[in-house]
PDB file of N, CA and C in Angstrom:
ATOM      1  N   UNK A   1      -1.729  12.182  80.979  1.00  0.00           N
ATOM      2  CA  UNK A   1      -1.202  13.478  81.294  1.00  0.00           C
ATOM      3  C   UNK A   1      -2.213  14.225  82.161  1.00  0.00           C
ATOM      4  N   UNK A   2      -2.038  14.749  82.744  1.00  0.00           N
ATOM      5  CA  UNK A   2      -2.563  15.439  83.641  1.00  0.00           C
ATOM      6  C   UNK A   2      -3.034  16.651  83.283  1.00  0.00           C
ATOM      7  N   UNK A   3      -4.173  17.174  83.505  1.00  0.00           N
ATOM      8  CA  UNK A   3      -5.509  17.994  82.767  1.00  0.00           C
ATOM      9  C   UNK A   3      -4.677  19.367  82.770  1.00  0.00           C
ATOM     10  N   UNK A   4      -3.827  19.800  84.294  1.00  0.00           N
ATOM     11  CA  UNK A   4      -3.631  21.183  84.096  1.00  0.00           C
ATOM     12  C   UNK A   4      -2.382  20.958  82.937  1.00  0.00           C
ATOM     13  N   UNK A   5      -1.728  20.371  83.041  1.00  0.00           N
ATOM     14  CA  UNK A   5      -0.342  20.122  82.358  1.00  0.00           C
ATOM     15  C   UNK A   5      -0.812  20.350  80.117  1.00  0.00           C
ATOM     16  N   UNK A   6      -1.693  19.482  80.650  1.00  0.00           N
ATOM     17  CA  UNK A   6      -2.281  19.650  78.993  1.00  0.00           C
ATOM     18  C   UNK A   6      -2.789  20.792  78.709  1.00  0.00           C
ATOM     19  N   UNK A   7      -3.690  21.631  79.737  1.00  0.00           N
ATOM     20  CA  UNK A   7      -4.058  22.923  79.177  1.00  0.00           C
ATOM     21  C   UNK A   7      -2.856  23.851  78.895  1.00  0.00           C
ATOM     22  N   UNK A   8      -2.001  23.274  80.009  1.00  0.00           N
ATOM     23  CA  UNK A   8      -0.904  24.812  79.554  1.00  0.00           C
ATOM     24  C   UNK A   8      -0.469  24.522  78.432  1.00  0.00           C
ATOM     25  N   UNK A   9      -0.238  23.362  77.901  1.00  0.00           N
ATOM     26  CA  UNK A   9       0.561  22.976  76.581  1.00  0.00           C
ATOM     27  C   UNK A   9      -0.238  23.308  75.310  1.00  0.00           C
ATOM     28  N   UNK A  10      -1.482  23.487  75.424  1.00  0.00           N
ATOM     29  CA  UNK A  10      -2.914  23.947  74.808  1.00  0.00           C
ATOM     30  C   UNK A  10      -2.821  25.743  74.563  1.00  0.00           C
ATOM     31  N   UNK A  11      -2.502  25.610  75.672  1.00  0.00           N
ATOM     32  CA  UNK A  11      -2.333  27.391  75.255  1.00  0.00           C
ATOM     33  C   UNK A  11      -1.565  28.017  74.794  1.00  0.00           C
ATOM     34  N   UNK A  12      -0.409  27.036  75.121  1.00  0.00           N
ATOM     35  CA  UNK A  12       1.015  27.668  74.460  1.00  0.00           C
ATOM     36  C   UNK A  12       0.917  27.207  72.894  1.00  0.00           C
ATOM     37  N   UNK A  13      -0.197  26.844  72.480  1.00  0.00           N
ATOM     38  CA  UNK A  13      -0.341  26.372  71.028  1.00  0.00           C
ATOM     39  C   UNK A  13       0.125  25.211  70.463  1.00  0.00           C
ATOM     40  N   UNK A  14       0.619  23.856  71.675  1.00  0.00           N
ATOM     41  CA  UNK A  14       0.894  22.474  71.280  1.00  0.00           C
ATOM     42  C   UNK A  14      -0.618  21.489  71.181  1.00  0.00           C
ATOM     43  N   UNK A  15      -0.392  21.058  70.162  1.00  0.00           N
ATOM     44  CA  UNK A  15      -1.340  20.034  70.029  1.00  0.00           C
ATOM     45  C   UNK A  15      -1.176  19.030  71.027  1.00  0.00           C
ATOM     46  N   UNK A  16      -2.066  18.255  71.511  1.00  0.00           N
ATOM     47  CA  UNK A  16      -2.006  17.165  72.571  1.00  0.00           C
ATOM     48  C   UNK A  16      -2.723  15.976  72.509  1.00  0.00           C
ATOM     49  N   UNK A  17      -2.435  15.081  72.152  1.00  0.00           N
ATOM     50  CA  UNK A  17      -3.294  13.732  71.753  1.00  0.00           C
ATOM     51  C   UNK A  17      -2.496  12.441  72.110  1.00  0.00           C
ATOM     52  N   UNK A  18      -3.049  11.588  71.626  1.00  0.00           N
ATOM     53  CA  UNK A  18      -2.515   9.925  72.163  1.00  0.00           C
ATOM     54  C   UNK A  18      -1.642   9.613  70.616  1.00  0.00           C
ATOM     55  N   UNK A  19      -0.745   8.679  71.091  1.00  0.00           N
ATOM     56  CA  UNK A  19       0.190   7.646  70.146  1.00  0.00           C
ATOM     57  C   UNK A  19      -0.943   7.330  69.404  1.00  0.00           C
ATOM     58  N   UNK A  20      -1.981   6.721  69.068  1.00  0.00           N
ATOM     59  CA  UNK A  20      -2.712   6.169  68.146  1.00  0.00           C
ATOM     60  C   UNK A  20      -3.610   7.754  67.345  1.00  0.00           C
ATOM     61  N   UNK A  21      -3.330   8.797  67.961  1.00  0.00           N
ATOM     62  CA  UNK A  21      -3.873   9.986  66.768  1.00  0.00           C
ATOM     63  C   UNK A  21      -2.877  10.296  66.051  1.00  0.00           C
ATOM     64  N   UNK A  22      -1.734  10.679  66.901  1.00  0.00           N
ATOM     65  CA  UNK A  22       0.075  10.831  66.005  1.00  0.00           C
ATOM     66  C   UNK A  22      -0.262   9.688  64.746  1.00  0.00           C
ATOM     67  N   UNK A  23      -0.047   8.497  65.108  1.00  0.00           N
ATOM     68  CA  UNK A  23       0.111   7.639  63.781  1.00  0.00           C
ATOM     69  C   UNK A  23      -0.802   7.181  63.316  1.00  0.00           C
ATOM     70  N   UNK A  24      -2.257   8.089  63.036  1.00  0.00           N
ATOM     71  CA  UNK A  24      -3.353   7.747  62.696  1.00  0.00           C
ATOM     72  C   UNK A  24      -3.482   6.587  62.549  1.00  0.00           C
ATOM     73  N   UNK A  25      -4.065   5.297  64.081  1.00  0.00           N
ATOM     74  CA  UNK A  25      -4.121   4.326  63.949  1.00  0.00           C
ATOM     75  C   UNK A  25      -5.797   4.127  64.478  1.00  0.00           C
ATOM     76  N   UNK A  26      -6.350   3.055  63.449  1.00  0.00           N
ATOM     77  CA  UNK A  26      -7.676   2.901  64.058  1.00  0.00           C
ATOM     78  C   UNK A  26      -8.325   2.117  64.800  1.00  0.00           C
ATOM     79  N   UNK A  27      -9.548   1.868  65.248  1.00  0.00           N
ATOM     80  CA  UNK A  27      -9.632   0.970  66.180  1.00  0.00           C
ATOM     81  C   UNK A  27      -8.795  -1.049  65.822  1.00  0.00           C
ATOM     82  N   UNK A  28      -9.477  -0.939  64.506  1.00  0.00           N
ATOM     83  CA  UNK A  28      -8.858  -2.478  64.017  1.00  0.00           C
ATOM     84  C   UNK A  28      -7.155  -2.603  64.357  1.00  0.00           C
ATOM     85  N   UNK A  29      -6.498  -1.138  64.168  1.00  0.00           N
ATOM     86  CA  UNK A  29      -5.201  -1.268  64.093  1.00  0.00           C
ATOM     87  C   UNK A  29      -4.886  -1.368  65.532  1.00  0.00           C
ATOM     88  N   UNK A  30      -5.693  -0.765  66.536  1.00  0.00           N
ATOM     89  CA  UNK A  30      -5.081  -0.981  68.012  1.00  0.00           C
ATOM     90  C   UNK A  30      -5.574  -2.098  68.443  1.00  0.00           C
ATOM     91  N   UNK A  31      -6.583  -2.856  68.219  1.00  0.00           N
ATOM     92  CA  UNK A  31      -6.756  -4.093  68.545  1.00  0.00           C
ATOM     93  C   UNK A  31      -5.939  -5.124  67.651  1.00  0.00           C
ATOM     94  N   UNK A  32      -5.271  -5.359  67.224  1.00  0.00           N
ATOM     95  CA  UNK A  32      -4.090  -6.062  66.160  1.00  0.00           C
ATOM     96  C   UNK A  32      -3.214  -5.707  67.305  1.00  0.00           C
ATOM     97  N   UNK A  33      -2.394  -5.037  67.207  1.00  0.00           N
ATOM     98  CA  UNK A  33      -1.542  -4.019  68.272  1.00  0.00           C
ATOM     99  C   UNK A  33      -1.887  -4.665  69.387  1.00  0.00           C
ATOM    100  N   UNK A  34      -2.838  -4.568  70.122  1.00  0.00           N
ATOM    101  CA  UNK A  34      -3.132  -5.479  71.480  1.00  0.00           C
ATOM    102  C   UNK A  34      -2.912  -6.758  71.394  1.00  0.00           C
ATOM    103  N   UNK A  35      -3.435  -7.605  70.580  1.00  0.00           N
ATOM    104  CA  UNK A  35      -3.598  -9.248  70.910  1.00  0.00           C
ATOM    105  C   UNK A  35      -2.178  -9.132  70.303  1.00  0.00           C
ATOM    106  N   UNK A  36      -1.080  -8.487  69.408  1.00  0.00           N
ATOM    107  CA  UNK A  36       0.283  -9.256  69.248  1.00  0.00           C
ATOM    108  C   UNK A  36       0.748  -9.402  70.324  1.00  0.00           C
ATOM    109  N   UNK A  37       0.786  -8.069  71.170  1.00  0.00           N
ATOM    110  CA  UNK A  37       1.123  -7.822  72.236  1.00  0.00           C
ATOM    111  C   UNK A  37       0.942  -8.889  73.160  1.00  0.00           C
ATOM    112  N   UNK A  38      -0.435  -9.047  73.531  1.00  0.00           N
ATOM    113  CA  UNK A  38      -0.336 -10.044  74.477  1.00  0.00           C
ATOM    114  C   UNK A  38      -0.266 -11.714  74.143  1.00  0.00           C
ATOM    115  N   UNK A  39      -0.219 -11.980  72.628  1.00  0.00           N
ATOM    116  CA  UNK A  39       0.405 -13.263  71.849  1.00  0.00           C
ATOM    117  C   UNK A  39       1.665 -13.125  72.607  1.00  0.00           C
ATOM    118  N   UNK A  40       2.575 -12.194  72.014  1.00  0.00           N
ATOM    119  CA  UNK A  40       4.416 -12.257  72.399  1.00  0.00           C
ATOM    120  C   UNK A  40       4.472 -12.336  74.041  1.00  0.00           C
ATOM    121  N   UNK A  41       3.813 -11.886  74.849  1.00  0.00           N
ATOM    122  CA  UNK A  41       3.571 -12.261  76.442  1.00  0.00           C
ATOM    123  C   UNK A  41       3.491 -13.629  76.467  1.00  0.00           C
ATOM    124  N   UNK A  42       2.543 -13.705  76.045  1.00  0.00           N
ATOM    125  CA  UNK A  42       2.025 -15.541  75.927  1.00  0.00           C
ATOM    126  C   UNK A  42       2.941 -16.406  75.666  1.00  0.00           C
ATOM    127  N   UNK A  43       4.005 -15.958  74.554  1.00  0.00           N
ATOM    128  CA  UNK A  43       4.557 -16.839  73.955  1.00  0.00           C
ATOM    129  C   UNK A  43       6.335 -16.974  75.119  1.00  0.00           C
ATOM    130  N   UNK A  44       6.470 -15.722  75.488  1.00  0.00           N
ATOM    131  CA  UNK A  44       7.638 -15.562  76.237  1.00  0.00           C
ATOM    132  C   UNK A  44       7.560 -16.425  77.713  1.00  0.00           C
ATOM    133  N   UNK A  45       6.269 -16.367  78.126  1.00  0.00           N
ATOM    134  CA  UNK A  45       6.407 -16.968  79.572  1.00  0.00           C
ATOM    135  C   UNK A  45       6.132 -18.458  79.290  1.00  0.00           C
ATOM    136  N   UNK A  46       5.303 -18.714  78.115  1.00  0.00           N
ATOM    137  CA  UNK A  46       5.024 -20.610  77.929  1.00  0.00           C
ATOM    138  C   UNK A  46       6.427 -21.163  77.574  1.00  0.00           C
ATOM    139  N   UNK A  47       7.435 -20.136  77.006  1.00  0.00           N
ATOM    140  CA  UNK A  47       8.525 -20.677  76.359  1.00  0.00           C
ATOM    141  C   UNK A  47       9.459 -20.822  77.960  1.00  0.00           C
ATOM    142  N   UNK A  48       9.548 -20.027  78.820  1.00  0.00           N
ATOM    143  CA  UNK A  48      10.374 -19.905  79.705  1.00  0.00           C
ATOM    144  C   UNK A  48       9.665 -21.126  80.767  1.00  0.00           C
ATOM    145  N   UNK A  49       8.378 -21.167  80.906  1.00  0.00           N
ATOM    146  CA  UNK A  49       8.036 -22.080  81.900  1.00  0.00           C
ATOM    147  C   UNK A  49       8.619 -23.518  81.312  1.00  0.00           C
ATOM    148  N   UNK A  50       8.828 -23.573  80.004  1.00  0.00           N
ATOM    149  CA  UNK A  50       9.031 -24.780  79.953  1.00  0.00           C
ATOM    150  C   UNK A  50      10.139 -25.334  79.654  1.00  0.00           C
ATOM    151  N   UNK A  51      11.065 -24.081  79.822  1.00  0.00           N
ATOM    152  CA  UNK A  51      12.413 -24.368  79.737  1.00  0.00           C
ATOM    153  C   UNK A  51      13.069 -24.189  78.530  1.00  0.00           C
ATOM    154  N   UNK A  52      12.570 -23.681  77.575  1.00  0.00           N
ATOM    155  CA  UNK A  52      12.624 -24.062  76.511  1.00  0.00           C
ATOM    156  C   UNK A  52      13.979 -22.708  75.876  1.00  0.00           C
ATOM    157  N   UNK A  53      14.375 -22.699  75.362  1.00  0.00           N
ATOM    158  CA  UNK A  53      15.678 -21.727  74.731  1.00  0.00           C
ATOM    159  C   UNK A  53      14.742 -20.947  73.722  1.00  0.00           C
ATOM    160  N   UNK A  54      15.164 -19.992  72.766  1.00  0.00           N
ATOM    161  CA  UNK A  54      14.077 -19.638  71.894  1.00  0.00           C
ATOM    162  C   UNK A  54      14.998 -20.342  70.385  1.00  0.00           C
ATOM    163  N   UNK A  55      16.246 -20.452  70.873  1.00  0.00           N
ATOM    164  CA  UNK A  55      16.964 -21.654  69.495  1.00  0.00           C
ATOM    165  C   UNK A  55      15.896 -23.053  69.168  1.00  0.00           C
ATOM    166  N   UNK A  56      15.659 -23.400  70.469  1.00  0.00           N
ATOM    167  CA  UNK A  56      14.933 -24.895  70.477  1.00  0.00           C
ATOM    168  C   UNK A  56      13.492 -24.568  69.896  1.00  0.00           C
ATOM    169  N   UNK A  57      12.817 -23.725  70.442  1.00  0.00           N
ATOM    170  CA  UNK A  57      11.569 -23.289  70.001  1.00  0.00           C
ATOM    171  C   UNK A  57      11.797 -23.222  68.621  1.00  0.00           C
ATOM    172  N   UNK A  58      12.743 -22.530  68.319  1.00  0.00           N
ATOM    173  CA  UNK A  58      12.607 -22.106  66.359  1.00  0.00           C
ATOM    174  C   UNK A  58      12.829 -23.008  65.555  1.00  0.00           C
ATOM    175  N   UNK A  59      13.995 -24.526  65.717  1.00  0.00           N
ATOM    176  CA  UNK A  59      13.725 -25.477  65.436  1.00  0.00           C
ATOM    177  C   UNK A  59      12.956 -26.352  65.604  1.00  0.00           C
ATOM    178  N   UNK A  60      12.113 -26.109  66.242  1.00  0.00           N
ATOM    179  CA  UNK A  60      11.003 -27.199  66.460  1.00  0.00           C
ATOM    180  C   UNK A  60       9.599 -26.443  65.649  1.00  0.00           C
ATOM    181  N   UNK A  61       9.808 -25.266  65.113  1.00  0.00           N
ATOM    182  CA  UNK A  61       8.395 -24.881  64.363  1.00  0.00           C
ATOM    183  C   UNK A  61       9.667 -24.596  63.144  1.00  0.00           C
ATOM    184  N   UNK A  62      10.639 -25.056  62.375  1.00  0.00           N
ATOM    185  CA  UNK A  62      11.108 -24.521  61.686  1.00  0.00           C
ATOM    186  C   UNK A  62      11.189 -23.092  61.159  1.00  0.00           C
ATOM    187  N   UNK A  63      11.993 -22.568  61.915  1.00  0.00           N
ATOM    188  CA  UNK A  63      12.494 -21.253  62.192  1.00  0.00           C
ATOM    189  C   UNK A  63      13.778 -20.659  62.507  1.00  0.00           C
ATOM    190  N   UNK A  64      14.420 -19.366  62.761  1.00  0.00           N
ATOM    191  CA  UNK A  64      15.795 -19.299  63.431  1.00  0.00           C
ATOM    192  C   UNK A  64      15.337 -18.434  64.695  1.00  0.00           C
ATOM    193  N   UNK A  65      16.326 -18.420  65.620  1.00  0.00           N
ATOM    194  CA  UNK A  65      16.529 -17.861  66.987  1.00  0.00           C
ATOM    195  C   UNK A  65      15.648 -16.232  66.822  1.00  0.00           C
ATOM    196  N   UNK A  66      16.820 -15.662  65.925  1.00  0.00           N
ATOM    197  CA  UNK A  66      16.793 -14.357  65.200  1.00  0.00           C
ATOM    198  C   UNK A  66      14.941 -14.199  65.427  1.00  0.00           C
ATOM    199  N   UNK A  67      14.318 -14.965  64.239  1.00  0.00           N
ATOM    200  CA  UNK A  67      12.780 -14.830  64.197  1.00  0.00           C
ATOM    201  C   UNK A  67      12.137 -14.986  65.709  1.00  0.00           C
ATOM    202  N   UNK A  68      12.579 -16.008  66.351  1.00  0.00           N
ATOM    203  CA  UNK A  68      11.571 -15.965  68.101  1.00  0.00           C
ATOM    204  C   UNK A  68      12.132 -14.717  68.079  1.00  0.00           C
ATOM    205  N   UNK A  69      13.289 -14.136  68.577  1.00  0.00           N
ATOM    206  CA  UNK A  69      13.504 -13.171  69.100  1.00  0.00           C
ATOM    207  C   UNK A  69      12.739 -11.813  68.622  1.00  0.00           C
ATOM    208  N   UNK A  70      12.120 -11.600  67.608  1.00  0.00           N
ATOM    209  CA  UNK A  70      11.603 -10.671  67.364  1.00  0.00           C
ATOM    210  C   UNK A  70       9.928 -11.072  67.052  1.00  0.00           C
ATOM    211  N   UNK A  71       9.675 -12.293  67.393  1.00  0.00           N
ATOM    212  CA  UNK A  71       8.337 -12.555  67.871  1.00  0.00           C
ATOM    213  C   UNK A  71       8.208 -12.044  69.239  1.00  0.00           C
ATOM    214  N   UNK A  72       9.306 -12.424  70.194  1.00  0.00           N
ATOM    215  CA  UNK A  72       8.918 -12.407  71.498  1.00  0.00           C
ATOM    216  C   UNK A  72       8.713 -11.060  72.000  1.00  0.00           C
ATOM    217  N   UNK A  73       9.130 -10.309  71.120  1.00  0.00           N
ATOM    218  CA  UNK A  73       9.323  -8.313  70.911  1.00  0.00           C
ATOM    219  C   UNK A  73       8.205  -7.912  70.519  1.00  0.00           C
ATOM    220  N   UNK A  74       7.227  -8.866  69.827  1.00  0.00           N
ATOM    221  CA  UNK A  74       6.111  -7.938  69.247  1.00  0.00           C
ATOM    222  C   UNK A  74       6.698  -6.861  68.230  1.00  0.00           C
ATOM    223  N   UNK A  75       7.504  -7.698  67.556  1.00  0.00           N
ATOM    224  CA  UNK A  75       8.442  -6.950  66.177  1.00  0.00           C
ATOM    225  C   UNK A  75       7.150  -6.728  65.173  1.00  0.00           C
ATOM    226  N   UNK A  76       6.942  -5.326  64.312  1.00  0.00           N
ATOM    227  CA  UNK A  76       6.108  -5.292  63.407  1.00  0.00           C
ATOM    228  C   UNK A  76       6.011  -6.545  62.179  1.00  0.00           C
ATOM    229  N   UNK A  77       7.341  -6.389  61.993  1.00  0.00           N
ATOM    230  CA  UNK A  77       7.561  -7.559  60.746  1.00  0.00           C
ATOM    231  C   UNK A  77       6.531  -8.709  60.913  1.00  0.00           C
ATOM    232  N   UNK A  78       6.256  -9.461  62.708  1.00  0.00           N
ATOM    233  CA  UNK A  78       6.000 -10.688  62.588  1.00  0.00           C
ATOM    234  C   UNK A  78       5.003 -10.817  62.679  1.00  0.00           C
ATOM    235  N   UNK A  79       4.285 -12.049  61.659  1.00  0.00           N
ATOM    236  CA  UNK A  79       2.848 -11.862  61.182  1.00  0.00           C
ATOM    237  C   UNK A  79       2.042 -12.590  62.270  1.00  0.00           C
ATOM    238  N   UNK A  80       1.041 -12.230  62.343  1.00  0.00           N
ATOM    239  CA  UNK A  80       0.144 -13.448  63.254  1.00  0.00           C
ATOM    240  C   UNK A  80       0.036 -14.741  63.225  1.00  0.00           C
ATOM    241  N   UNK A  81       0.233 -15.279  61.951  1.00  0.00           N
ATOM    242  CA  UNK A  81       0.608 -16.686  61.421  1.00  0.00           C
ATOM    243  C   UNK A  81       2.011 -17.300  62.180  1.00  0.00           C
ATOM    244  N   UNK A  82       2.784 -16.412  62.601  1.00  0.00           N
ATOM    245  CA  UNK A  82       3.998 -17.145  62.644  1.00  0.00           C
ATOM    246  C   UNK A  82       3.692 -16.756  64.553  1.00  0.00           C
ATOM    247  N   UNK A  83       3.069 -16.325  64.945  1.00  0.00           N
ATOM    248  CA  UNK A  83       2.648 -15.923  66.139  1.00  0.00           C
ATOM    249  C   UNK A  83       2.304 -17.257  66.401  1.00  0.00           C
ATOM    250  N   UNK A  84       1.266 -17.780  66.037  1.00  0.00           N
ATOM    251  CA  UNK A  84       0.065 -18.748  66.053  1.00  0.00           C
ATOM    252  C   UNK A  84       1.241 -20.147  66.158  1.00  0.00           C
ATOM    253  N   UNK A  85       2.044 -20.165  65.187  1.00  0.00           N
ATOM    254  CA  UNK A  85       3.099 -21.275  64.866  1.00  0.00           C
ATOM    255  C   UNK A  85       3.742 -21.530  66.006  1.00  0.00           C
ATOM    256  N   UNK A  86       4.280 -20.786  66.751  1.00  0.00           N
ATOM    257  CA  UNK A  86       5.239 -20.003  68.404  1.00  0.00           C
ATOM    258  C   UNK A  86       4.319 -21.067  69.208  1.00  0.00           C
ATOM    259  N   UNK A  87       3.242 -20.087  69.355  1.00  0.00           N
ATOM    260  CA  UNK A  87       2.468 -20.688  70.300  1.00  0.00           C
ATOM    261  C   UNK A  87       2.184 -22.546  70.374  1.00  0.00           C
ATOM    262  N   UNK A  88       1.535 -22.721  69.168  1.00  0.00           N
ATOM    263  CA  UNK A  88       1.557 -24.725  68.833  1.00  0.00           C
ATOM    264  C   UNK A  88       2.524 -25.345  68.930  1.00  0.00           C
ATOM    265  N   UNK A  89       3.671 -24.729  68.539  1.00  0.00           N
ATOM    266  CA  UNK A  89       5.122 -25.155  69.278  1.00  0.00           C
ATOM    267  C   UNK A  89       5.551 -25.650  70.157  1.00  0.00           C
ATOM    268  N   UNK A  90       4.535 -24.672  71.439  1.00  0.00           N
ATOM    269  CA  UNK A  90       4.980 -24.415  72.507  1.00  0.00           C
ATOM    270  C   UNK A  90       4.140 -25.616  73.197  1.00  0.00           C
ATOM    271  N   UNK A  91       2.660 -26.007  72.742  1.00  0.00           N
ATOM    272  CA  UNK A  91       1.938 -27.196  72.703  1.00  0.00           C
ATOM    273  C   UNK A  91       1.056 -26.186  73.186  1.00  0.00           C
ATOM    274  N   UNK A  92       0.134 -25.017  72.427  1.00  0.00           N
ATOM    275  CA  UNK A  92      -0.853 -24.160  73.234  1.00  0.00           C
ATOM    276  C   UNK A  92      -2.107 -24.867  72.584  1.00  0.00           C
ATOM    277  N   UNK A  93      -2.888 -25.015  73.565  1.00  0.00           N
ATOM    278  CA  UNK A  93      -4.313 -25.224  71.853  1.00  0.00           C
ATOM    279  C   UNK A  93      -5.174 -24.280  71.821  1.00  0.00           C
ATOM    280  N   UNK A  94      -6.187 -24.144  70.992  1.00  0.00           N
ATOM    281  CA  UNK A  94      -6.652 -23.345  70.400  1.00  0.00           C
ATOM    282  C   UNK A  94      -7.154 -22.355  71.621  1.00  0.00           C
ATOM    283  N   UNK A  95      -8.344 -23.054  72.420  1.00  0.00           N
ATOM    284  CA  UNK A  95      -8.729 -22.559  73.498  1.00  0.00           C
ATOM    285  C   UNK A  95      -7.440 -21.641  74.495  1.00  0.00           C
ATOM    286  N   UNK A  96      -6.232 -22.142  74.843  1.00  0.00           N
ATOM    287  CA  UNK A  96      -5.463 -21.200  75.159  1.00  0.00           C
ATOM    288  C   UNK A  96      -4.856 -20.177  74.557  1.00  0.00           C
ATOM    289  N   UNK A  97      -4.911 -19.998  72.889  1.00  0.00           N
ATOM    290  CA  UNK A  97      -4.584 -18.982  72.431  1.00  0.00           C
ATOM    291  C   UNK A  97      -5.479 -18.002  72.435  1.00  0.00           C
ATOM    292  N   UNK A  98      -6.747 -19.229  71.770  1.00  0.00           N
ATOM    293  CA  UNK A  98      -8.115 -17.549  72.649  1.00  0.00           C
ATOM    294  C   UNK A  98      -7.817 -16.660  73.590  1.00  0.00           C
ATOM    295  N   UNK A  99      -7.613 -17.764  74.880  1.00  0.00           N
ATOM    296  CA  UNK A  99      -7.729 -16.689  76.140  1.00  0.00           C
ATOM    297  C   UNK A  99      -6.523 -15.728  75.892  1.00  0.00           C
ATOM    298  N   UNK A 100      -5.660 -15.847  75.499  1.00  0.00           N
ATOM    299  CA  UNK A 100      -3.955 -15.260  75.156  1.00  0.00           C
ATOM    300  C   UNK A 100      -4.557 -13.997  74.615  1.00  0.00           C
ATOM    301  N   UNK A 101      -5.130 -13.859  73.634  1.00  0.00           N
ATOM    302  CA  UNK A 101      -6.083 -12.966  72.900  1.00  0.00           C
ATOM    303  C   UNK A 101      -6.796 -11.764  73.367  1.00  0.00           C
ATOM    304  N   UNK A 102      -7.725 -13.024  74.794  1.00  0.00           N
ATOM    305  CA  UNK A 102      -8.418 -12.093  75.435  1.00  0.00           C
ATOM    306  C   UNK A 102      -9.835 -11.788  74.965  1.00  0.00           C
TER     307      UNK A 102
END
């Protein structure tokens, strides 16, 4: 936001801060938040480069469609474990999930 824009909103007596002060989130929680993020990136373009459906993907790590689909969303529900599962699926190894990570 832009400095004058925030002061006026400052004066008019609105509080002004980032998405991670609103939902008091802390550093551990925005870095979680980041690497799902760029896991479900990871996992959407290895799945598409390789042709792959996200039906086929979910049977092949025993799973349903439903679940990729809300992996590939960076859905809260989905745990890092089943992130990790997506990815080996997909034939990532370790070293490429690192970099996925970042």
């Amino acid at each position: 936001m832009e400095a004058k824009k925030k002061k006026n909103l400052q004066s008019k007596g609105w509080v002004v801060g980032d998405v991670d002060e609103f939902l008091d989130l802390d550093q551990a929680d925005l870095a979680i938040i980041d690497m799902k993020l760029a896991l479900a990136d990871t996992i959407v373009q290895k799945r598409k480069a390789l042709k792959m459906t996200q039906a086929t993907l979910a049977e092949a790590i025993g799973s349903s469609q439903s679940r990729i689909a809300k992996v590939e969303h960076g859905d809260p529900s989905v745990s890092l474990e089943m992130m990790m599962r997506a990815l080996i699926g997909l034939g990532s190894s370790r070293q490429e999930i690192g970099r996925a990570i970042g």
